[in-house]
PDB file of N, CA and C in Angstrom:
ATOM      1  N   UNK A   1    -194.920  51.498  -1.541  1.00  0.00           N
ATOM      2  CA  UNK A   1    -194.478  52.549  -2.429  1.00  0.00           C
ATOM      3  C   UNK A   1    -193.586  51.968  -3.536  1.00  0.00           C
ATOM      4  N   UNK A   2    -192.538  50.769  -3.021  1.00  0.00           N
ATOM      5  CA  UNK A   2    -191.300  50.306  -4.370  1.00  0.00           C
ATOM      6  C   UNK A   2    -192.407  49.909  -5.177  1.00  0.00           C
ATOM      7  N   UNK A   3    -193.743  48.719  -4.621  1.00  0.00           N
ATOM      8  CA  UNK A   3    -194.472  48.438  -5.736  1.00  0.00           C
ATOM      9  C   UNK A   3    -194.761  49.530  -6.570  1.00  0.00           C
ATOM     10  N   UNK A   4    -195.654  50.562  -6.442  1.00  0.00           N
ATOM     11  CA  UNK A   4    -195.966  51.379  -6.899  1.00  0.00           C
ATOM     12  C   UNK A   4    -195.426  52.009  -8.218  1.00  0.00           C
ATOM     13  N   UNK A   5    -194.437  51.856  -7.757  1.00  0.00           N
ATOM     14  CA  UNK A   5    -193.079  53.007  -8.689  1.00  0.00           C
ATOM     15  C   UNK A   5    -193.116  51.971  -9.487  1.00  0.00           C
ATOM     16  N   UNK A   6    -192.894  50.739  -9.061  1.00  0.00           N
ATOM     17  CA  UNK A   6    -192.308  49.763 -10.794  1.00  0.00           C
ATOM     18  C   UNK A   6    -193.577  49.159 -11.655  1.00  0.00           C
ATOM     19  N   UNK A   7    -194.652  49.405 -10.862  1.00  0.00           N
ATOM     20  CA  UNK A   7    -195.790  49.424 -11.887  1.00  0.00           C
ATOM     21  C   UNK A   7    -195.956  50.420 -12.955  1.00  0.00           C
ATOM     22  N   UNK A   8    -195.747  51.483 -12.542  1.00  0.00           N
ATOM     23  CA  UNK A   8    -196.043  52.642 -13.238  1.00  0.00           C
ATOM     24  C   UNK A   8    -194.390  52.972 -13.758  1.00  0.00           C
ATOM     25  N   UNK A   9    -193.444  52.182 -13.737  1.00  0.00           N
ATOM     26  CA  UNK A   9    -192.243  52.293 -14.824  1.00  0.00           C
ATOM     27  C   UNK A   9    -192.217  51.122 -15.516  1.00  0.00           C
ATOM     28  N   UNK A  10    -192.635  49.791 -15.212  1.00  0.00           N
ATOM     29  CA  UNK A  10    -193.328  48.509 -16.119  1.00  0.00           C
ATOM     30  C   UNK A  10    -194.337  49.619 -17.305  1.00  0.00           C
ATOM     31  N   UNK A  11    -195.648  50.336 -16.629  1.00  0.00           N
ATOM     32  CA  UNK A  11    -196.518  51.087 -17.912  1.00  0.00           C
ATOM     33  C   UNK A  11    -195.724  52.116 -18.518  1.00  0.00           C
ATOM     34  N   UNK A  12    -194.871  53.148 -18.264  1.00  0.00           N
ATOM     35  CA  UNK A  12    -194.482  53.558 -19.297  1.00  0.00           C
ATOM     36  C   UNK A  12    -193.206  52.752 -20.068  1.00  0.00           C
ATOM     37  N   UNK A  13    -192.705  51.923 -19.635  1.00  0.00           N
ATOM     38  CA  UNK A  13    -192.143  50.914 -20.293  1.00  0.00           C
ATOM     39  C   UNK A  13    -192.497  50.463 -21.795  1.00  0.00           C
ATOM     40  N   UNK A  14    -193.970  50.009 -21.376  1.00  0.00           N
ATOM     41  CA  UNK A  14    -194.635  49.670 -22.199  1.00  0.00           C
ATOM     42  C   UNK A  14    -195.318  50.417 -23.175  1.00  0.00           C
ATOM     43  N   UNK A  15    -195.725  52.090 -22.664  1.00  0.00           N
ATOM     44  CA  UNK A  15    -195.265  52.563 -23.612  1.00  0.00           C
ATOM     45  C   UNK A  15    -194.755  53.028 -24.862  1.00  0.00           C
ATOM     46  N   UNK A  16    -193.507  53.168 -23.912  1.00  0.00           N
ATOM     47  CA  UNK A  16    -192.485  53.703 -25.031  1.00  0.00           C
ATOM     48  C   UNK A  16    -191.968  52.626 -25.938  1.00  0.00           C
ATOM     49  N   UNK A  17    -192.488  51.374 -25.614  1.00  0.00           N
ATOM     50  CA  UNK A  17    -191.978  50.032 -26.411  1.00  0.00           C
ATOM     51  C   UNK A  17    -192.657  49.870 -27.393  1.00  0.00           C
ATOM     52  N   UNK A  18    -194.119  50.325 -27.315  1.00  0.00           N
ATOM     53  CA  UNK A  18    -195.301  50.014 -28.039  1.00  0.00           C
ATOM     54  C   UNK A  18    -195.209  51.110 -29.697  1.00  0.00           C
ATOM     55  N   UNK A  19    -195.698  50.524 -30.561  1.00  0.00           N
ATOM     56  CA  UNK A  19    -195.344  51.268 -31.772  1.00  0.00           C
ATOM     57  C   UNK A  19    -196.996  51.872 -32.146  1.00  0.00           C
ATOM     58  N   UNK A  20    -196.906  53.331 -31.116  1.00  0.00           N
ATOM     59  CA  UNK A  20    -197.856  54.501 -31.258  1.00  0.00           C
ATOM     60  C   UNK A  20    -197.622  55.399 -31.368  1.00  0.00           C
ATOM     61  N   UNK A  21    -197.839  56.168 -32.086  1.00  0.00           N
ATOM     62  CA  UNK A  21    -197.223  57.498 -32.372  1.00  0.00           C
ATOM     63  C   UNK A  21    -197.982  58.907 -31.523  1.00  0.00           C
ATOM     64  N   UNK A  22    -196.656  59.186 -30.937  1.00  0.00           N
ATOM     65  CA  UNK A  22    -197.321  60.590 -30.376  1.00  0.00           C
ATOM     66  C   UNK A  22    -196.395  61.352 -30.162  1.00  0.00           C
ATOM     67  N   UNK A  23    -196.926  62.692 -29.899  1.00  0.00           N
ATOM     68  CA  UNK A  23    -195.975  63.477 -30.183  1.00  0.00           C
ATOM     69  C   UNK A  23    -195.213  63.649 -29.397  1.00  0.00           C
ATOM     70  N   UNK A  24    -193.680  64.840 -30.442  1.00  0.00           N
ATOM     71  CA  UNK A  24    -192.507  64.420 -29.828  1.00  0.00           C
ATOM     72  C   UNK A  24    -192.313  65.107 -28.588  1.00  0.00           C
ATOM     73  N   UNK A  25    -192.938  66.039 -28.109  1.00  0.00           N
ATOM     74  CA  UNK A  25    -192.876  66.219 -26.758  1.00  0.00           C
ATOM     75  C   UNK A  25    -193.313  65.268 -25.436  1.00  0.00           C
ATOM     76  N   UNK A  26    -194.339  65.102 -26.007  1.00  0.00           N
ATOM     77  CA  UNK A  26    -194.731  63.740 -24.746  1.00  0.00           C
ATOM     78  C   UNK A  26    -193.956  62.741 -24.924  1.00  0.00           C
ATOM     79  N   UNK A  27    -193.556  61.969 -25.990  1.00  0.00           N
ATOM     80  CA  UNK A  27    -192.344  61.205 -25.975  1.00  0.00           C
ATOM     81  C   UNK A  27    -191.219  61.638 -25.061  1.00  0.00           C
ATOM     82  N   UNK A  28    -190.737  62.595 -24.916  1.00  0.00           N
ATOM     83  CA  UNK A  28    -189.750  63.041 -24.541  1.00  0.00           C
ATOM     84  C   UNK A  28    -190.300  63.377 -22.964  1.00  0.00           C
ATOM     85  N   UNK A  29    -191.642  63.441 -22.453  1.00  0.00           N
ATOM     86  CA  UNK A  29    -191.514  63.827 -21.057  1.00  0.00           C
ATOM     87  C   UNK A  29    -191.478  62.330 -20.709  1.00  0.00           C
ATOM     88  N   UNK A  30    -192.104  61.349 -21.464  1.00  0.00           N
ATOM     89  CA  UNK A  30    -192.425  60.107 -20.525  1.00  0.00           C
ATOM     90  C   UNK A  30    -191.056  59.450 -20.731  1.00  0.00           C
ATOM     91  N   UNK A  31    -189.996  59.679 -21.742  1.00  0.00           N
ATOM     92  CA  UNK A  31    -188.909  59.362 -21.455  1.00  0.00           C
ATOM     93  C   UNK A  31    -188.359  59.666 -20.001  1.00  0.00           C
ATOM     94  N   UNK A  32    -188.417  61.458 -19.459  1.00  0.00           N
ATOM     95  CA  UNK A  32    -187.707  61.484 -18.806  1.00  0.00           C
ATOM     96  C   UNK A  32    -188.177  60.666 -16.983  1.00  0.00           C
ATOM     97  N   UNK A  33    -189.455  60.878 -16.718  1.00  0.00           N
ATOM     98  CA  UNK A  33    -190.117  60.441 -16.019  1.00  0.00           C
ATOM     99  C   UNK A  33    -189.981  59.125 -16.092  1.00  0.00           C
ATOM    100  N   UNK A  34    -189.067  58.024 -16.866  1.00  0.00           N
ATOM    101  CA  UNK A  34    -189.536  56.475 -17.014  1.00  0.00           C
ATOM    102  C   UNK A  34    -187.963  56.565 -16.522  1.00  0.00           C
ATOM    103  N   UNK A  35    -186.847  58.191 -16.677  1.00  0.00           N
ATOM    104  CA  UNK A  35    -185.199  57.599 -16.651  1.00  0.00           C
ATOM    105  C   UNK A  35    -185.488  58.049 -14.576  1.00  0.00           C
ATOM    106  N   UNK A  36    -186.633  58.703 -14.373  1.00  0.00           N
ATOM    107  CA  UNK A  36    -186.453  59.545 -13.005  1.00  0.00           C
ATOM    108  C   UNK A  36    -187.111  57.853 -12.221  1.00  0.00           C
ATOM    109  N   UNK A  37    -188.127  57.678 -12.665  1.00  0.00           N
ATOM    110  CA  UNK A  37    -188.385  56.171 -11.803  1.00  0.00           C
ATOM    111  C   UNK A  37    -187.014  54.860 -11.452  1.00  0.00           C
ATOM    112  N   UNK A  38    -186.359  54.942 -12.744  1.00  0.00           N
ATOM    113  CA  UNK A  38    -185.319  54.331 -12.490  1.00  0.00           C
ATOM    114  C   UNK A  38    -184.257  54.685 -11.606  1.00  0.00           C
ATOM    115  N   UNK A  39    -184.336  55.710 -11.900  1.00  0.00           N
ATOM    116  CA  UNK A  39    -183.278  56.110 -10.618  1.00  0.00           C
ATOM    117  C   UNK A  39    -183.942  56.026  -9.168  1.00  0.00           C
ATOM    118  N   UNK A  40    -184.880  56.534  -8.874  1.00  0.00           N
ATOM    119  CA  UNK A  40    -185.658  56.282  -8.045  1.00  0.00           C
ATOM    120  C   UNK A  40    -185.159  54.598  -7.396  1.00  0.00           C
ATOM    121  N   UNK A  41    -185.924  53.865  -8.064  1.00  0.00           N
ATOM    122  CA  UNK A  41    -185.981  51.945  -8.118  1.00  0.00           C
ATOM    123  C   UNK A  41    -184.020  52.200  -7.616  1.00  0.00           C
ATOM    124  N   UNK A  42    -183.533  52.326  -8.065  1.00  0.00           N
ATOM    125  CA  UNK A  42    -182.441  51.694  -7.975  1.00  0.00           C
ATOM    126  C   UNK A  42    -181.629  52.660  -6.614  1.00  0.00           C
ATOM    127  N   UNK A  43    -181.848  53.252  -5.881  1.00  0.00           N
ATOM    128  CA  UNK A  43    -181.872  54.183  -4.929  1.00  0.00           C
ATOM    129  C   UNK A  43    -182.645  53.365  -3.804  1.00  0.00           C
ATOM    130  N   UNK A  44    -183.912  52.943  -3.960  1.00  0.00           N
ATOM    131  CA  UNK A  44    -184.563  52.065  -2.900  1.00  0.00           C
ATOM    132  C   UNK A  44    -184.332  50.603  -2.876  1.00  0.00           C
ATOM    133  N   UNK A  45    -182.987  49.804  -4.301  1.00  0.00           N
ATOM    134  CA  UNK A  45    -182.899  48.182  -4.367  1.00  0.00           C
ATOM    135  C   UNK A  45    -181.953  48.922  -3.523  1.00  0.00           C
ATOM    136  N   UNK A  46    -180.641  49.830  -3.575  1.00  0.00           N
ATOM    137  CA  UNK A  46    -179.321  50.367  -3.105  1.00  0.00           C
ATOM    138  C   UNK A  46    -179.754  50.266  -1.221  1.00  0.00           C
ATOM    139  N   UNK A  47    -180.673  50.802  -0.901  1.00  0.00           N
ATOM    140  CA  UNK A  47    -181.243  51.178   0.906  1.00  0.00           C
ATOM    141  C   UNK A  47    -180.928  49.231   1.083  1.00  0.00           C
ATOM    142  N   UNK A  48    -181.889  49.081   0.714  1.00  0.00           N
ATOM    143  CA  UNK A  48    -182.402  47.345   0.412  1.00  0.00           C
ATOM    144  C   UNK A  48    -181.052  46.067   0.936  1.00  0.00           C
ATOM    145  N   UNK A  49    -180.038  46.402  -0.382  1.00  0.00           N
ATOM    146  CA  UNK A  49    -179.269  45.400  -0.260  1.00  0.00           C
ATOM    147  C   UNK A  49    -177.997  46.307   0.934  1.00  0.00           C
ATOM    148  N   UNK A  50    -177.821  47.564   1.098  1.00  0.00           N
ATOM    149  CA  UNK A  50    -176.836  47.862   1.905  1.00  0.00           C
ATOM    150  C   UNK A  50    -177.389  47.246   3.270  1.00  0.00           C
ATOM    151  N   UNK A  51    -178.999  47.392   3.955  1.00  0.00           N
ATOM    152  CA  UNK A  51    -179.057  47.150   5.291  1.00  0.00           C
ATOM    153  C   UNK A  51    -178.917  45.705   5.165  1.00  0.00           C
ATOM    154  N   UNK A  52    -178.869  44.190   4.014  1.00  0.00           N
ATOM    155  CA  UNK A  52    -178.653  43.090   3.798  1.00  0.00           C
ATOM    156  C   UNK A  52    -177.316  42.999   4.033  1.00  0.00           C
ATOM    157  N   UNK A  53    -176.331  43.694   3.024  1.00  0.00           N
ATOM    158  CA  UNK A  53    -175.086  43.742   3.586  1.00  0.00           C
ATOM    159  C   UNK A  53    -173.916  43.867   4.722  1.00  0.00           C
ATOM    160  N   UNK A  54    -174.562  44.589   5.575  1.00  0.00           N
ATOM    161  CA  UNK A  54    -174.229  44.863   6.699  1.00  0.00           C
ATOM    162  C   UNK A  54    -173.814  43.778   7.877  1.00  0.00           C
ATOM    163  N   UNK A  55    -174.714  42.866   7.814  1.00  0.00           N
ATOM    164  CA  UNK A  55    -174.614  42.017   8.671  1.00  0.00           C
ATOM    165  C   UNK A  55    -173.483  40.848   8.274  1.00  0.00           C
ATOM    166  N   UNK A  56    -173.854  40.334   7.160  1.00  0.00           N
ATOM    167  CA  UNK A  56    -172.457  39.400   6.699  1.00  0.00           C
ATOM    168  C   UNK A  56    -171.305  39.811   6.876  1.00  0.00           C
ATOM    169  N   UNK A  57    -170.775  41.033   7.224  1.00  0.00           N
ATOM    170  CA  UNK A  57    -168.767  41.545   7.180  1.00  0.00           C
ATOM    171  C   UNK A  57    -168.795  41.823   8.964  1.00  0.00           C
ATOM    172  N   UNK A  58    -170.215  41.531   9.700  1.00  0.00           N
ATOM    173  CA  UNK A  58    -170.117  41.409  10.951  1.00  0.00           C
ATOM    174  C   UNK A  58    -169.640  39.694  11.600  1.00  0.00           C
ATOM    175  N   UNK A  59    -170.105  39.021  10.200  1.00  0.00           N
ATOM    176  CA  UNK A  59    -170.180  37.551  11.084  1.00  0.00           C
ATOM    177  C   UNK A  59    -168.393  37.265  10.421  1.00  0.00           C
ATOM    178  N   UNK A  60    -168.307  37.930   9.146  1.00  0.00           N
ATOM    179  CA  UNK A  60    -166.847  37.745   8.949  1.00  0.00           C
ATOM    180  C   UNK A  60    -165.467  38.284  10.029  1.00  0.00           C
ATOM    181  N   UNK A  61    -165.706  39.515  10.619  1.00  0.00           N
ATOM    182  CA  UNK A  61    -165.369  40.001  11.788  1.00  0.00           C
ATOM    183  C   UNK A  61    -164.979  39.131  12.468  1.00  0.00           C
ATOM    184  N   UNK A  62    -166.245  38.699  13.252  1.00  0.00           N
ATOM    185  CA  UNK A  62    -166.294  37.973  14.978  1.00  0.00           C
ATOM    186  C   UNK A  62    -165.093  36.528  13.995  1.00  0.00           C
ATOM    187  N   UNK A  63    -165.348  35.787  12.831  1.00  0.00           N
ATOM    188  CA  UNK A  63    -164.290  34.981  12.396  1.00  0.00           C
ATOM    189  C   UNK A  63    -163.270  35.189  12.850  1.00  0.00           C
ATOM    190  N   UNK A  64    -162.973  36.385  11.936  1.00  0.00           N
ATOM    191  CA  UNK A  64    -161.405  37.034  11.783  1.00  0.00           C
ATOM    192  C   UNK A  64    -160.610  36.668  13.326  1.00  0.00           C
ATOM    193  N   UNK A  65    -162.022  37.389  14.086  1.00  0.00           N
ATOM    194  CA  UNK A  65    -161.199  37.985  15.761  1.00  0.00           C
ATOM    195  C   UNK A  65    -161.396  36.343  16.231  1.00  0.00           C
ATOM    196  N   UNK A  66    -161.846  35.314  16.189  1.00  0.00           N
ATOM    197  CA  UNK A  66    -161.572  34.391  16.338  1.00  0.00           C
ATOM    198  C   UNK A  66    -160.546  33.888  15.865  1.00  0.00           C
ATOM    199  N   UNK A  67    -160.264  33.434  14.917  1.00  0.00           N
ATOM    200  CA  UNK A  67    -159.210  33.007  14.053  1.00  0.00           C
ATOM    201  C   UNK A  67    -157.930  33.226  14.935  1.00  0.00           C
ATOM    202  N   UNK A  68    -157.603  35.052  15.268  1.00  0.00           N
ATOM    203  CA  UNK A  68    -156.518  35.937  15.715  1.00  0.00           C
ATOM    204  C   UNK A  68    -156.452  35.011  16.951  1.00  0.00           C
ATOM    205  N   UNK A  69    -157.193  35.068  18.101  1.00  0.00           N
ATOM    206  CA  UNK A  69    -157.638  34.086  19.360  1.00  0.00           C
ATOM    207  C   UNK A  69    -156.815  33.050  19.205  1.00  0.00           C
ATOM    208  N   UNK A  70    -157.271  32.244  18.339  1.00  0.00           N
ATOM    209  CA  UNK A  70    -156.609  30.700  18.003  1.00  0.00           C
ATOM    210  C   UNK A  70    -155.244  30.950  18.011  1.00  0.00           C
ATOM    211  N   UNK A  71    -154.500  31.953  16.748  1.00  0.00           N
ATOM    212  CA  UNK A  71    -152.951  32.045  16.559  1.00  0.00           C
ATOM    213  C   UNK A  71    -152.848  32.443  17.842  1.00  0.00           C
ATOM    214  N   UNK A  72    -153.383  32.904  18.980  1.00  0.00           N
ATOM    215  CA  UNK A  72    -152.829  33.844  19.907  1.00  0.00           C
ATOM    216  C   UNK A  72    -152.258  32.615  21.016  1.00  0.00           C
ATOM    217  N   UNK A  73    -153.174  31.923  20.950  1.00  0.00           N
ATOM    218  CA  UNK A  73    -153.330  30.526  22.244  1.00  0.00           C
ATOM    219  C   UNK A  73    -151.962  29.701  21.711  1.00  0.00           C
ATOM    220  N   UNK A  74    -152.175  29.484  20.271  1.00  0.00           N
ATOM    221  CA  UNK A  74    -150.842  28.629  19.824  1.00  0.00           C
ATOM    222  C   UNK A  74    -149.543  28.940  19.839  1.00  0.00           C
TER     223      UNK A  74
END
């Protein structure tokens, strides 16, 4: 499905980049539909890098509570 979505916001990308004239209503829907994919995309990189994140402030943790261990013994 992420493929999906950024193909079809890569084409209206291209698009709205491209110097064709049409009218100003369809301009204006494929604007909004190219700002709704983006949000979209960046909602499913957001899922993405939080379940990535998660795990690194676990291995920093078990450190920490190590670390504490060490001062505790000394």
């Amino acid at each position: 499905m992420k493929n999906i979505i950024q193909k079809i916001s890569r084409a209206l990308q291209v698009v709205l980049i491209a110097p064709i004239k049409l009218p100003g209503k369809a301009l204006n829907i494929i604007k909004y539909i190219a700002l709704g994919l983006g949000v979209i995309e960046t909602v499913l990189d957001d899922k993405d890098k939080k379940g990535e994140e998660e795990s690194p402030p676990m291995a920093e943790d078990s450190s920490q509570k190590e670390k504490e261990v060490q001062d505790e013994m000394e």
